[in-house]
Structure formats: C-alpha cells, structure tokens
Protein backbone atom coordinates (compact mmCIF):
# COMPACT_ATOMS: atom_id res chain seq x y z
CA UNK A 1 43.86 6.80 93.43
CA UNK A 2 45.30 8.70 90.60
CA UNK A 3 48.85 8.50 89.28
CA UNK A 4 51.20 11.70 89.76
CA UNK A 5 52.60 12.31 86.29
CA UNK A 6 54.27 15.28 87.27
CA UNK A 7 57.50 15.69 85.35
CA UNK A 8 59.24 17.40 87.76
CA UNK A 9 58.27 14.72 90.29
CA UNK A 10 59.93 11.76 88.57
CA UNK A 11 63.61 10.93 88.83
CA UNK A 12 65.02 10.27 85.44
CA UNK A 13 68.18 10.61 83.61
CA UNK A 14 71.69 11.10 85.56
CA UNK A 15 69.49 11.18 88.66
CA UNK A 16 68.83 7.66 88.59
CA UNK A 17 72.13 6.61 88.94
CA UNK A 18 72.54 8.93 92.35
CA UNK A 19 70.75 5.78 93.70
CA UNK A 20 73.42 3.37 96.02
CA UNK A 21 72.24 0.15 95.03
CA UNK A 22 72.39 1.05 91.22
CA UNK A 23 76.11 2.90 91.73
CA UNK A 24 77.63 -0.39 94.15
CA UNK A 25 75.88 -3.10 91.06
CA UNK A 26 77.71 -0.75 88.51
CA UNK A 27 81.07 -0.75 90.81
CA UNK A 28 80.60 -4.49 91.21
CA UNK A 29 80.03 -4.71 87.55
CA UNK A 30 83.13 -3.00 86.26
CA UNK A 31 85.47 -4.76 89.02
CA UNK A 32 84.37 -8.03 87.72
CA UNK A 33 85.04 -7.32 83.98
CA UNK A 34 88.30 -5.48 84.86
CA UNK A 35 89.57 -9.05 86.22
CA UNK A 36 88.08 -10.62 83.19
CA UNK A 37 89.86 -8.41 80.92
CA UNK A 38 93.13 -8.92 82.83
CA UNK A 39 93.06 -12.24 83.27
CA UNK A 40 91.49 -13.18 79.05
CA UNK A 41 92.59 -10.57 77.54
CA UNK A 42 91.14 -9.98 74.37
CA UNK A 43 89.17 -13.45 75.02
CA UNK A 44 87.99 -11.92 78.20
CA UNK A 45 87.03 -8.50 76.14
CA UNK A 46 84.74 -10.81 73.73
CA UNK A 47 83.19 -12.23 76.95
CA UNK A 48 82.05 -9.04 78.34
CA UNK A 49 80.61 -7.87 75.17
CA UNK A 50 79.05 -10.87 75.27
CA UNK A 51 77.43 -10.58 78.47
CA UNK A 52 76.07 -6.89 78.27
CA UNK A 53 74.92 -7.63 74.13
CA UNK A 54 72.90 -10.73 76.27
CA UNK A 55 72.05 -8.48 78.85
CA UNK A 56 70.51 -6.27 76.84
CA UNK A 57 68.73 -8.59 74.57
CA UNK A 58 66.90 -10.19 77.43
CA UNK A 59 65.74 -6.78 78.58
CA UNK A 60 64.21 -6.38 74.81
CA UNK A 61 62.74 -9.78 74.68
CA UNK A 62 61.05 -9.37 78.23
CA UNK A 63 60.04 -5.59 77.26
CA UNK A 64 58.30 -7.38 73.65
CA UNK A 65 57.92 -11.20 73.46
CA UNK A 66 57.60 -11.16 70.00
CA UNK A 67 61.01 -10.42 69.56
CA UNK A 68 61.56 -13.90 70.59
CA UNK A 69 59.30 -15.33 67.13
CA UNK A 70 61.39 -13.25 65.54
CA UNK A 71 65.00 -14.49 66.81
CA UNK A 72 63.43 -18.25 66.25
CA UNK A 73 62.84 -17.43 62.63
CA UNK A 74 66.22 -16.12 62.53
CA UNK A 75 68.29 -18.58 64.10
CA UNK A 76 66.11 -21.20 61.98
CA UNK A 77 68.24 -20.13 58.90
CA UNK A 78 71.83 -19.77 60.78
CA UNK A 79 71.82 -22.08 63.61
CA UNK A 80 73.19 -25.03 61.52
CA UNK A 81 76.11 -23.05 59.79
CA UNK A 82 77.06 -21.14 62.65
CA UNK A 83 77.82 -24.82 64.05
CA UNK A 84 80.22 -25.29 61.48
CA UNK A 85 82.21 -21.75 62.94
CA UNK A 86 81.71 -21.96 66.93
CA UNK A 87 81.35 -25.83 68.35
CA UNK A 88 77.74 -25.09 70.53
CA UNK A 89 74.58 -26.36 70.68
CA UNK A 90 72.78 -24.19 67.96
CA UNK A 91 70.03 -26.10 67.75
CA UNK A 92 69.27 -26.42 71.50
CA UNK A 93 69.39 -22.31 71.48
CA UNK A 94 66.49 -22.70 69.36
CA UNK A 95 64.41 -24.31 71.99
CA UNK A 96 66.14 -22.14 74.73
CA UNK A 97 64.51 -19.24 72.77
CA UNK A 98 61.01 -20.68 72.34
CA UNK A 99 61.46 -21.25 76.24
CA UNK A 100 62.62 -17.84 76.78
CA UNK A 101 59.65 -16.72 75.04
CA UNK A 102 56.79 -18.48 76.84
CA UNK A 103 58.88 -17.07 79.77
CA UNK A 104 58.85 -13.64 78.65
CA UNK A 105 54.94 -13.98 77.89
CA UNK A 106 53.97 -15.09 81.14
CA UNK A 107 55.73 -12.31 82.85
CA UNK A 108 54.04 -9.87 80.40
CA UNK A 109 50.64 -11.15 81.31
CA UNK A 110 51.20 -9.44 85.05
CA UNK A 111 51.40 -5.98 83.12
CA UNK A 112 48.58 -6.96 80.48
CA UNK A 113 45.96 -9.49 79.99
CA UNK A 114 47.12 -11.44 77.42
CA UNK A 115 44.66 -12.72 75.18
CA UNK A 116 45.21 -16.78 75.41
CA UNK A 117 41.97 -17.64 73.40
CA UNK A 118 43.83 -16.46 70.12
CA UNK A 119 45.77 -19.49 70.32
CA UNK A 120 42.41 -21.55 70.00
CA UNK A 121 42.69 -22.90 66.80
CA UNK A 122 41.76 -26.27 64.67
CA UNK A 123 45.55 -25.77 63.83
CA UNK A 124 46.76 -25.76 67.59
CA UNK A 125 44.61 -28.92 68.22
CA UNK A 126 46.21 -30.82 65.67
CA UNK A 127 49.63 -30.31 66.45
CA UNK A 128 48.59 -31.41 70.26
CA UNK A 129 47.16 -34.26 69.21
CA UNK A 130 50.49 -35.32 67.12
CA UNK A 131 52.41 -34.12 69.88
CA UNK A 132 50.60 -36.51 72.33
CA UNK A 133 51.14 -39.76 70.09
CA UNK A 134 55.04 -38.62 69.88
CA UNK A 135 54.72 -38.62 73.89
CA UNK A 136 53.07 -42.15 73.64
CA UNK A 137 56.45 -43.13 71.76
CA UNK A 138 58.17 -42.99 75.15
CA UNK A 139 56.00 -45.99 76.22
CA UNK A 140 56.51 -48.06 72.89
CA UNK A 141 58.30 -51.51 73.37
CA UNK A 142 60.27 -51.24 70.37
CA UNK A 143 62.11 -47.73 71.84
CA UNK A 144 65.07 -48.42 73.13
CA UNK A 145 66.86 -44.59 73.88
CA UNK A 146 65.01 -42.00 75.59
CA UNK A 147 68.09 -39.55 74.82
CA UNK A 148 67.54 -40.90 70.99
CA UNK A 149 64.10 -39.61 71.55
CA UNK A 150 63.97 -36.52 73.30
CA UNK A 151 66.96 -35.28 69.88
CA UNK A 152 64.14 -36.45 67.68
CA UNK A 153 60.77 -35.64 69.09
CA UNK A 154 62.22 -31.94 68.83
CA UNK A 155 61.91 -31.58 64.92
CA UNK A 156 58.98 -34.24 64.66
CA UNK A 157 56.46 -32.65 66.90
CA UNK A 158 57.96 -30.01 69.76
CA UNK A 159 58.97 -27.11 67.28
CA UNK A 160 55.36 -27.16 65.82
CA UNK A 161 53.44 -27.90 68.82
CA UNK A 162 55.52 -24.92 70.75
CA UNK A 163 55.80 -22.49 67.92
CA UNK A 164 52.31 -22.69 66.30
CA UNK A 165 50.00 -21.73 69.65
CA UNK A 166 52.88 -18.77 70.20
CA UNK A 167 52.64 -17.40 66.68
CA UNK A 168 48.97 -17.13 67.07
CA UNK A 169 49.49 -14.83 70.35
CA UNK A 170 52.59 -12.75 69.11
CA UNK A 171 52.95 -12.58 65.91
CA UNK A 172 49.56 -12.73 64.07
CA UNK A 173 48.66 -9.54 62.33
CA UNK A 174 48.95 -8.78 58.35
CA UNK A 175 51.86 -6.31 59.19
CA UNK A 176 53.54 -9.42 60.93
CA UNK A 177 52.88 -11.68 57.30
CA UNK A 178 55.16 -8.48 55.48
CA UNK A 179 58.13 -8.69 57.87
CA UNK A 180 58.02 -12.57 57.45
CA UNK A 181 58.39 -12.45 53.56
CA UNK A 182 61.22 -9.83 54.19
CA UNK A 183 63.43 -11.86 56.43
CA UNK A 184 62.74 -14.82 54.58
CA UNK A 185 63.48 -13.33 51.34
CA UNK A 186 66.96 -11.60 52.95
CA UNK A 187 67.92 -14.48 54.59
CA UNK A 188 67.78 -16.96 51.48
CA UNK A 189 69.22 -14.38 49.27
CA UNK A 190 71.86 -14.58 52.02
CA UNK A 191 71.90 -18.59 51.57
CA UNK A 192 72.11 -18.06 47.97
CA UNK A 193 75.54 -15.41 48.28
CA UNK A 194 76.94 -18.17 50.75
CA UNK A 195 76.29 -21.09 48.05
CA UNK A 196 77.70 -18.61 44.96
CA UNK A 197 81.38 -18.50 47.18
CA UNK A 198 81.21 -22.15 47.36
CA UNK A 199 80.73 -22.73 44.09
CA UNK A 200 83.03 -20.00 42.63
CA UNK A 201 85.52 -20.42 45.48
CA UNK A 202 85.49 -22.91 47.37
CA UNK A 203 84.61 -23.85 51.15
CA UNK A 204 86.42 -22.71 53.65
CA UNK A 205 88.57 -23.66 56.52
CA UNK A 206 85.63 -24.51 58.53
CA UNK A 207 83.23 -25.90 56.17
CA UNK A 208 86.10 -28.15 54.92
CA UNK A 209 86.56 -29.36 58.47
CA UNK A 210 82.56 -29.98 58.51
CA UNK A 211 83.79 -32.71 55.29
CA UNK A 212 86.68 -33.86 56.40
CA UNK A 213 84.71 -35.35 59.05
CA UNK A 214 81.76 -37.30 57.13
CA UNK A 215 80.07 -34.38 55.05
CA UNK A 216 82.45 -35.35 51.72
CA UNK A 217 80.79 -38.48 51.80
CA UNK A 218 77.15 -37.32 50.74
CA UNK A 219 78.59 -33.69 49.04
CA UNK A 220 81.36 -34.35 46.97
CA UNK A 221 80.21 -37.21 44.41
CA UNK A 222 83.09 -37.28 41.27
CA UNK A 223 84.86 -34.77 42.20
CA UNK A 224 82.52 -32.36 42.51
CA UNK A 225 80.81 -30.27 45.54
CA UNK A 226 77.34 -30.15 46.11
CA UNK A 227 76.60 -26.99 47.47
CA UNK A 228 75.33 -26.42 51.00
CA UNK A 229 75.48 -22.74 51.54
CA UNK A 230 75.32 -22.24 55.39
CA UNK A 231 72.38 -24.90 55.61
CA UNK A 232 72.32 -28.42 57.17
CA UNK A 233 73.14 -30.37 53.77
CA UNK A 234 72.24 -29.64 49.90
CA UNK A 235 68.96 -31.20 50.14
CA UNK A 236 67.62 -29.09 52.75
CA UNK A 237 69.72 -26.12 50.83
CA UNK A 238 68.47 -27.05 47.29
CA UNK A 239 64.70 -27.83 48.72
CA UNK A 240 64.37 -24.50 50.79
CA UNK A 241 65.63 -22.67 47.92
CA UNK A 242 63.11 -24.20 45.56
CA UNK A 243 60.35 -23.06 48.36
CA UNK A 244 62.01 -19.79 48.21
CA UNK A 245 61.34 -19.21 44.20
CA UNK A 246 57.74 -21.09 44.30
CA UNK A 247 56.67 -18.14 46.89
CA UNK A 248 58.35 -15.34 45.88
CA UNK A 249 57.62 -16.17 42.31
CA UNK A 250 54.21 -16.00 42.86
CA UNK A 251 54.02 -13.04 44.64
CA UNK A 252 56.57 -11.16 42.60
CA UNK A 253 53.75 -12.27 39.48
CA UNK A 254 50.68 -9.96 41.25
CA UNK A 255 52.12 -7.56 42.95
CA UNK A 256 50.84 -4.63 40.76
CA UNK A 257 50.89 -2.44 43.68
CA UNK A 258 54.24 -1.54 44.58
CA UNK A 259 57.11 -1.60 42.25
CA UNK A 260 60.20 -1.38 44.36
CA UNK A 261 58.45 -4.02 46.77
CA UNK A 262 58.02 -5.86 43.35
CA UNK A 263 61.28 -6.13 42.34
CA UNK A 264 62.53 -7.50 45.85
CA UNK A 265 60.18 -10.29 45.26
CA UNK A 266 61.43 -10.65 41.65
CA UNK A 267 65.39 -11.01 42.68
CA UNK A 268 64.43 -12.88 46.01
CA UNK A 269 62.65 -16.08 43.57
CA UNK A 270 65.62 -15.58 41.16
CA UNK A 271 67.73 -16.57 43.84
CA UNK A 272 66.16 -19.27 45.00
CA UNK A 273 65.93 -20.72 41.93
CA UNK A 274 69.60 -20.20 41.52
CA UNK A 275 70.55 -21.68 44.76
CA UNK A 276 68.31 -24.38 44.14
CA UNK A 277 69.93 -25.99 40.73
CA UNK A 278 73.81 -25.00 41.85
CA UNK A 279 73.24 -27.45 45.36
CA UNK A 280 72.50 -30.07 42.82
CA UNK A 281 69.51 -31.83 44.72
CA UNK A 282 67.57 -33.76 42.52
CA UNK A 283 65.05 -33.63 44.55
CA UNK A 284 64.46 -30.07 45.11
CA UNK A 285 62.58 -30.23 41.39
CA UNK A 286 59.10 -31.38 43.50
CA UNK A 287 59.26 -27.95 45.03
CA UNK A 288 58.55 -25.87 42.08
CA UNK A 289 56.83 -28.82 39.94
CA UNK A 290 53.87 -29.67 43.04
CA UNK A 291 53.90 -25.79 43.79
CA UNK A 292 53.19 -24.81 40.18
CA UNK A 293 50.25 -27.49 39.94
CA UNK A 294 48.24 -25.94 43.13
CA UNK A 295 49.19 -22.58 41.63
CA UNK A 296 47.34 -23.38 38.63
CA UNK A 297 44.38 -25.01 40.62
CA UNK A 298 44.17 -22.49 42.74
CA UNK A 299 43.92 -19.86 40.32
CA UNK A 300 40.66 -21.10 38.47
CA UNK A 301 41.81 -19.89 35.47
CA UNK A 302 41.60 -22.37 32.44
CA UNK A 303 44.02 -20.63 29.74
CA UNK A 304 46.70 -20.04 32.52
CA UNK A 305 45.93 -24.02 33.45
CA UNK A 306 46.56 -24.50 30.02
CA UNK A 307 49.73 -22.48 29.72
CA UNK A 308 50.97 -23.81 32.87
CA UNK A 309 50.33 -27.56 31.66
CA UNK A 310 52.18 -27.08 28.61
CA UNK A 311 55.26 -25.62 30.32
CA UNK A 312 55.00 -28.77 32.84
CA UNK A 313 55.47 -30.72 29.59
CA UNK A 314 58.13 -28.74 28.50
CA UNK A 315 60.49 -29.04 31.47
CA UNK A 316 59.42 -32.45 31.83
CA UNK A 317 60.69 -33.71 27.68
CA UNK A 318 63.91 -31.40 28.28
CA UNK A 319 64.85 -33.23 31.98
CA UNK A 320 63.78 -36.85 30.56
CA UNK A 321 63.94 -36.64 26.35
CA UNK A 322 66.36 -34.93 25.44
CA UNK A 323 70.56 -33.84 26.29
CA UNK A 324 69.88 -30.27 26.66
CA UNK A 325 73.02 -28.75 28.39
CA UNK A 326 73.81 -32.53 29.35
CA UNK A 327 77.74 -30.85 29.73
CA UNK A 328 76.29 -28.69 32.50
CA UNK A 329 76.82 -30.69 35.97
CA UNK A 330 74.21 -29.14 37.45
CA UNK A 331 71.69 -29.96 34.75
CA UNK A 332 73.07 -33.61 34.20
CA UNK A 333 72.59 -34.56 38.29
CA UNK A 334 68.69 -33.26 37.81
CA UNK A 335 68.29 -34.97 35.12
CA UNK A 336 68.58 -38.45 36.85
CA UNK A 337 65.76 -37.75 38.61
CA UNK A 338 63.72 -38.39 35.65
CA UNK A 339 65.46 -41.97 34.95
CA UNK A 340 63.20 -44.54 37.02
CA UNK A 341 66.36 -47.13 36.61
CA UNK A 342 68.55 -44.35 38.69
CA UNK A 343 70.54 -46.31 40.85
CA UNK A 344 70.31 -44.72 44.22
CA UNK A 345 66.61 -44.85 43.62
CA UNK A 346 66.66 -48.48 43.26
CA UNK A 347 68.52 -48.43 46.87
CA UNK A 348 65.68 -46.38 48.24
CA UNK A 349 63.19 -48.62 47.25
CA UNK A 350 64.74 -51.39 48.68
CA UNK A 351 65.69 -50.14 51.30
CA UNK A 352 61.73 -49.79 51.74
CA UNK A 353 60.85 -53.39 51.04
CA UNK A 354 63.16 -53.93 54.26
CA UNK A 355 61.63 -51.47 56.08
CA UNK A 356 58.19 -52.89 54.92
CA UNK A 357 58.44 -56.39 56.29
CA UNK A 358 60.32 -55.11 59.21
CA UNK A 359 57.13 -52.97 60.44
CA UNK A 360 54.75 -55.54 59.21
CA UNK A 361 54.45 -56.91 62.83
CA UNK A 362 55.32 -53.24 64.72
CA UNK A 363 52.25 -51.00 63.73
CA UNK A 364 53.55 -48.30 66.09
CA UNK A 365 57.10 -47.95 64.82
CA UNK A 366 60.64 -48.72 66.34
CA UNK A 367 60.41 -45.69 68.37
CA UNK A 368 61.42 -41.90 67.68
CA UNK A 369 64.78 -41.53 67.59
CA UNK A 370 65.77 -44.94 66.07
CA UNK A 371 66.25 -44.50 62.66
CA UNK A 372 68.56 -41.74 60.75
CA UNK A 373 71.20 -39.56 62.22
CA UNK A 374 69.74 -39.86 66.06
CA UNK A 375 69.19 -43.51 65.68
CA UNK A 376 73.40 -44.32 64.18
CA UNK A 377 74.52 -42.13 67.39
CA UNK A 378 72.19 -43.18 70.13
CA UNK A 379 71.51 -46.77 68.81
CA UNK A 380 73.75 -47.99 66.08
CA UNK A 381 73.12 -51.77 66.46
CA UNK A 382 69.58 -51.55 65.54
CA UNK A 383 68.06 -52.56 62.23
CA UNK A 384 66.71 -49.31 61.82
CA UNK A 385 69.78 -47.36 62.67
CA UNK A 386 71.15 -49.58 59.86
CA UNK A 387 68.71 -48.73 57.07
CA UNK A 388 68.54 -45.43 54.95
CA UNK A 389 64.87 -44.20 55.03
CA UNK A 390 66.23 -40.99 53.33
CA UNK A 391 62.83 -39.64 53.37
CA UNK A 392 61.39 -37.76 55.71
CA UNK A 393 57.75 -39.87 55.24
CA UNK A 394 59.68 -43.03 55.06
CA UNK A 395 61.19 -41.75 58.33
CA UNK A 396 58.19 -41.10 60.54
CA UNK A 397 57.02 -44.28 59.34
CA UNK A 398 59.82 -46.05 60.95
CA UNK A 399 59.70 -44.68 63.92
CA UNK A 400 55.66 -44.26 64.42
CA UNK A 401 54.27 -46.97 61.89
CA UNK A 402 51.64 -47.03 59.70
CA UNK A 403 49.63 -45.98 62.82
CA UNK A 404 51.74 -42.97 63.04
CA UNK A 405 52.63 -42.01 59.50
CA UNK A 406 48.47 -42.17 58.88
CA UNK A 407 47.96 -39.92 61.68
CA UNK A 408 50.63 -37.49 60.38
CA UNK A 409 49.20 -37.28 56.61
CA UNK A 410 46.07 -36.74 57.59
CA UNK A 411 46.96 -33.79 59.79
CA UNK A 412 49.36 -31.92 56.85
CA UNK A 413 46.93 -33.51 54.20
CA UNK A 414 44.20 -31.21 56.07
CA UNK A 415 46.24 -28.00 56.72
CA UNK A 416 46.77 -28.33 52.70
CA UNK A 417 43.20 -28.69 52.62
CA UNK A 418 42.01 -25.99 54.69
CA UNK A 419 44.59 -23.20 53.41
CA UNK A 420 43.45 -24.12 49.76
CA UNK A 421 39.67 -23.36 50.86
CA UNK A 422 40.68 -20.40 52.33
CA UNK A 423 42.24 -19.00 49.44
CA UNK A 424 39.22 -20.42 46.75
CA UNK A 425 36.48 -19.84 48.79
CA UNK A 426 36.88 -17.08 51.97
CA UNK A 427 39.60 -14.50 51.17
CA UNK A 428 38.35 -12.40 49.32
CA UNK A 429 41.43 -9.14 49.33
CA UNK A 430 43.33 -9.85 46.16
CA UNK A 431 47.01 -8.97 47.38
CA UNK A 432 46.01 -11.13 50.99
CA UNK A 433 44.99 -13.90 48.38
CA UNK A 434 47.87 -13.70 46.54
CA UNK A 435 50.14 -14.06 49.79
CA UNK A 436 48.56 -17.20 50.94
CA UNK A 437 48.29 -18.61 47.45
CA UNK A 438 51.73 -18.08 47.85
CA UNK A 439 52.48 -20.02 51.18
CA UNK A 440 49.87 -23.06 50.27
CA UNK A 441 51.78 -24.02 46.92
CA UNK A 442 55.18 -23.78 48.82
CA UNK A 443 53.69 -26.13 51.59
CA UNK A 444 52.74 -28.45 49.09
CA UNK A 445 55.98 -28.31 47.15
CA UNK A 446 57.88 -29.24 50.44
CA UNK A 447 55.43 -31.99 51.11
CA UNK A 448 56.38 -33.19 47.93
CA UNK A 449 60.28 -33.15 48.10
CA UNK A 450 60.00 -34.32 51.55
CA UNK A 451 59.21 -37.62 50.29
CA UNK A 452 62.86 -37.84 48.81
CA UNK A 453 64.44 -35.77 51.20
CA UNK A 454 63.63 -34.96 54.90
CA UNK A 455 63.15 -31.24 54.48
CA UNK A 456 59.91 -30.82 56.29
CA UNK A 457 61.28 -31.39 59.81
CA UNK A 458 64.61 -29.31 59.53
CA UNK A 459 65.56 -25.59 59.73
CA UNK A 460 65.05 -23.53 58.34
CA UNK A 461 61.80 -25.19 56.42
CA UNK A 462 60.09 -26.85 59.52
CA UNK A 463 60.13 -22.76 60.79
CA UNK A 464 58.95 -21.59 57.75
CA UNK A 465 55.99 -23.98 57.78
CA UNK A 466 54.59 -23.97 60.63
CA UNK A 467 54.76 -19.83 60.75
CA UNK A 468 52.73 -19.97 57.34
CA UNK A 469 50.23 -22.32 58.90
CA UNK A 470 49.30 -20.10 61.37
CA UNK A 471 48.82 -17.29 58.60
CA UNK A 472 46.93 -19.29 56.06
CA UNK A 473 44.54 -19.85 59.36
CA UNK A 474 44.73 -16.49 60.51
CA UNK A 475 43.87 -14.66 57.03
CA UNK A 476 40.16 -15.36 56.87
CA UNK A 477 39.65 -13.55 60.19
CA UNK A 478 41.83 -10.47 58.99
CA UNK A 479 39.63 -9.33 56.77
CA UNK A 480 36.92 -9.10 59.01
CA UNK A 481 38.73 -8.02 62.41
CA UNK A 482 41.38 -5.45 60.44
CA UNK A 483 38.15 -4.04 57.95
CA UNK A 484 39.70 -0.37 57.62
CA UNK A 485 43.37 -1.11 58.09
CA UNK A 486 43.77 -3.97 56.14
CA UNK A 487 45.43 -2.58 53.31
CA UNK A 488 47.69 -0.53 55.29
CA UNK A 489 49.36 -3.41 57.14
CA UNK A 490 49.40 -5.33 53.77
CA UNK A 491 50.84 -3.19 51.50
C-alpha cells in the first residue's frame, strides 16, 4: 500500500492543535506552571524554563542520538566547574547522558536499522575485556566498598567501555573528526579565558568556597594560586592544556589549505600552551615533551628529527642548567621538575616503596575504589586510602595489581601502537594524516603526564581520548568507504 502524501490531506500547523487531547495537555500544562509561578516566584519561573528547555532537548536527542556524543563531549569540559556554581551531581549527568543515548538509539532502531556491526572493532574488544577484569574487582578479597567501587570503576573502565562502541555508531565520519577539533579547540580556549581571570583577578565567590573547603591545600603553595580554570584541579587544567597545544600545534603547522581555519588552530595551541605554564603543573611538561618525540618519529623526516632534537636540548639546559626567568613563578615551579632531589618527588617515590611491599602478596590490587579521593571517603582506615599514589599508573596499580596495571599497559601501549601504524603505514590523505598524527602524539603526551598526575581517567581528557581512539581506528577505512567525498568532509 502506498502512502497518501497529499498536502491538502495532512493536518499541520494551527490545525494540529484543534485536537482535544493536545488542547486539555496544553491546559493542564499552563495550570500547573501558573501554580508554580505563584507559589516560587521567580524560583518557580527558572523551574519552568527548566522543564520545557529539558523538554525540548529530549525531543532533539531522541529525533538524533548523536546529539547525545555531542552533549558528553561537552559536559566533559564543564561538568566539574559547574559543581563549584550549582551543588549537583555533574558527573553522574555524564553517565545519565551516555544512558540517555543508548536509550535514544534503541528507540531509533524501530524507525531505521541501525548498523550495530560498526561498533565491531579491535578497539571495542579491548575496552570489554578491561571492563570485565574491573567487574572481577567486585569479587576481590581485598575490596572492601562496593559504593567505593561503583565511584571508581566509572572513570577506570565504564566511560571508555560505554563511549567507545557508541562513537563508532554515531559519530564516526571525517565531518564528525572537524566538529571535534572545533569544540575542543572553543572549549579550552574557554578554559584558558577562565584561568587568565584567575590569575589577573582572582577566584571568585564560588571557587573560593571550592578552597576554603580543602582545594587551598594542593592550589595555593606560598602564597600563590595555582590556576584551575573551571577544571577539576591544575594538573588536570595544566595537562589538558598541554594536550591542547601538542594537537593544535601540529595541525595549525600543515594546514596549507585553509587560512582562516589555520589561524583558529594557531590561537587554539597558543592557548593551551598559555593555560598550561600559568596552572603551574610541573607535570604538564610530558605533554608537549613525549608529544613532540612521536611527532618527530612519526614524521620520517631526518633534518626535522634533527631540528626537533636540538630544540629538546634546548628546553631541556634552560629548565635544568641555567636561571632563565628564575623571578618568573611560573617558570621557577617547572623548573623543579628537572631537579631529581625535588622534595615532593622523593615523597612519591616512597610513597611507592610502601605501596610496593604492600602489593607484594596482593597481585590483584586492594580493590577499585580504595585508594585516592574514593578510597579517603568510602574507606579512610585503609592503608591505601592512607597513601598518595598521585599517579594515575601508580593508581590502577593499587587497586588492580601488577595483574591489572599489566593488563592496562598493554591495552593503551597497543592503541599507541596501532594509531602510529596507521598514520606511517595506511593513511595515505595528507590533511587526514596530519589529523591523526595529531591525536596519536597527544595520546602519548597524556600517557606520559599521567604517570605524575592522574589525567588520563578525568574529564575532560578521559573524553577526549577515548573519542580520538575511535578516529585513529576509524581513519584507515575513510579513505576507502568516503573515496569521492573525502576531502569535502575534511576540509
């Protein structure tokens, strides 16, 4: 049977809302808020908005899923500040939208076949099998919070294992690799704004709440603020920053194809590099020091290997040799991390030695959730609650073991890996090569600084990896399935 698309047979416009159930939901509607309003006031005005700007949204995500990959990236960057303003679980609105979104995709798969065999990937299988050792945590003697674990497991496996199979159904087309760069590169210019009034001005009401309460302790050392912009501390602030100016750097350096798009990229990696020496994280300087070395092996090309060696040098004898702008705060707390007799390094490694006869006889960890933040809240009489691993490595270790941390390196280790062949050996579209060059030598930066810091598994980095993974998997297959369009959705 055929459809009737006659025009003048469908009711549309004013029409529709001749209908009774429509006109008594809209009466019902507007009662409702009118007691709201009444009764709130202007609290009970915000509360309406709020419901029909909800209301609405839901009707976009359910209309387009990927919406919902995009609000994840999104919130990725904000959800931590926007805890500092309005006292709600940000971070469990990040799994409420991945949720949402699986939702919204199976109710879009009784309109159209969805195509579930794109999310069949070496990548996907991975992050299942990691995801099934975290599960075998819940069985591990040593645990002793399953609240402490379910906080955890979120960041150490869930995001990943969720996010990775739904990027490679939604959002997994070149066009979908542009907008990512864009609202990465707005958003941490945004970061970087947010950092420049805290160090100019000062934090604010809210943010001096946020240290009032225990954040002075690790961000104001002598006096002096360590800058946090709206992100979860100055490491993860400095670090993400340093990821910012190692990828847009690169593909500000060859893009020869588009000028304004050129100069985004330029003042996007400016700004990360700016953020990343004003939040005065030492060890932010792995990002753009491990980045620049796959750069240069990537590349193949011995006098820019040469080049690039001798500027390593360089920044290396004016951080450790010399007292270069020593009067400059910024420049004085990064160049500590060049003194192997640093004091808080010293800490760290002892702190390890602890750790290390500790775990000698526990080859499976002291659970997720045990050491760090979750493990002082859920279990603070533990030995591991009680140690710094400050390391997000030297973290996973704790809680998994050696068993665990092995299993983990291998799988990033091999991601590294595979995205590196990709870019040396299969893609062969210069711009496309560029743009994964780009997102390898930012991976390994972070795996780098996430041995000082634990960068990898917070927002807005964790995001931003595991959304590059899925492109430096995807791009190979591009160039084959997107022949005569490819440069279109790339450039």
């Amino acid at each position: 049977m055929t459809r009737n698309n006659n025009p003048f047979e469908q009711v549309s416009g004013q029409a529709r809302l001749a209908r009774p159930i429509l006109l008594v939901g809209i009466g019902i509607a507007t009662a409702v808020s009118a007691v709201i309003v009444a009764k709130l006031e202007l609290l009970g005005v915000i509360f309406c908005l709020g419901v029909v700007g909800l209301a609405f949204y839901l009707n976009l995500i359910f209309k387009n899923p990927r919406l919902g990959v995009l609000s994840v990236l999104v919130m990725g960057f904000l959800a931590t500040g926007l805890s500092r303003y309005v006292q709600l679980p940000w971070g469990l609105c990040v799994d409420g939208l991945i949720a949402l979104t699986y939702l919204a995709l199976f109710f879009k798969g009784f309109e159209t076949k969805l195509k579930w065999r794109n999310a069949k990937s070496g990548l996907t299988l991975v992050t299942v099998l990691w995801m099934v050792y975290v599960l075998f945590q819940l069985i591990n003697p040593e645990a002793v919070s399953l609240e402490a674990w379910f906080y955890a497991m979120r960041g150490l496996a869930m995001y990943q294992w969720l996010l990775i199979p739904l990027a490679f159904l939604l959002f997994n087309k070149p066009r979908d690799l542009k907008i990512f760069f864009w609202i990465w590169g707005i958003l941490s210019v945004l970061g970087t704004l947010k950092g420049f009034q805290q160090f100019f001005l000062g934090v604010d009401p809210w943010e001096q709440n946020w240290l009032n309460q225990g954040g002075a302790e690790t961000h104001v050392l002598f006096s002096k603020l360590r800058i946090f912009s709206f992100y979860s501390d100055a490491g993860q602030f400095g670090a993400s920053q340093g990821h910012t100016a190692v990828v847009f750097g690169i593909l500000a350096l060859f893009n020869r194809h588009n000028h304004r798009l050129r100069m985004f990229f330029v003042a996007v990696a400016l700004a990360g590099l700016v953020g990343m020496v004003i939040s005065g994280t030492r060890g932010a300087l792995a990002v753009p020091a491990i980045g620049g070395i796959v750069f240069l092996i990537l590349r193949k090309n011995l006098p820019i290997l040469i080049l690039g060696g001798l500027l390593g040098v360089g920044v290396y004898i004016f951080f450790a040799h010399t007292n270069i702008g020593q009067g400059n705060a910024e420049i004085r707390r990064m160049r500590t991390a060049f003194d192997p007799n640093e004091a808080s390094l010293q800490v760290r490694l002892d702190n390890q030695k602890k750790l290390s006869g500790y775990l000698a006889s526990r080859p499976f960890g002291g659970g997720v959730g045990s050491a760090g933040n979750w493990g002082q809240r859920f279990t603070p009489h533990t030995f591991l609650a009680n140690t710094a691993t400050d390391s997000w490595y030297v973290m996973i270790w704790a809680e998994t073991g050696a068993v665990g941390l092995s299993i983990y390196l291998i799988i990033i280790l091999s991601i590294l890996v595979k995205g590196a062949y990709h870019v040396m050996a299969k893609i062969k579209d210069p711009w496309l090569n560029t743009q994964i060059t780009a997102l390898v030598c930012g991976m390994a930066g972070i795996m780098a600084a996430s041995y000082g810091n634990g960068v990898f598994g917070q927002f807005p980095t964790g995001i931003l990896m595991y959304l590059g993974m899925v492109f430096m998997f995807l791009a190979p297959k591009w160039e084959k399935q997107y022949r005569n369009t490819l440069k279109k959705q790339l450039y």
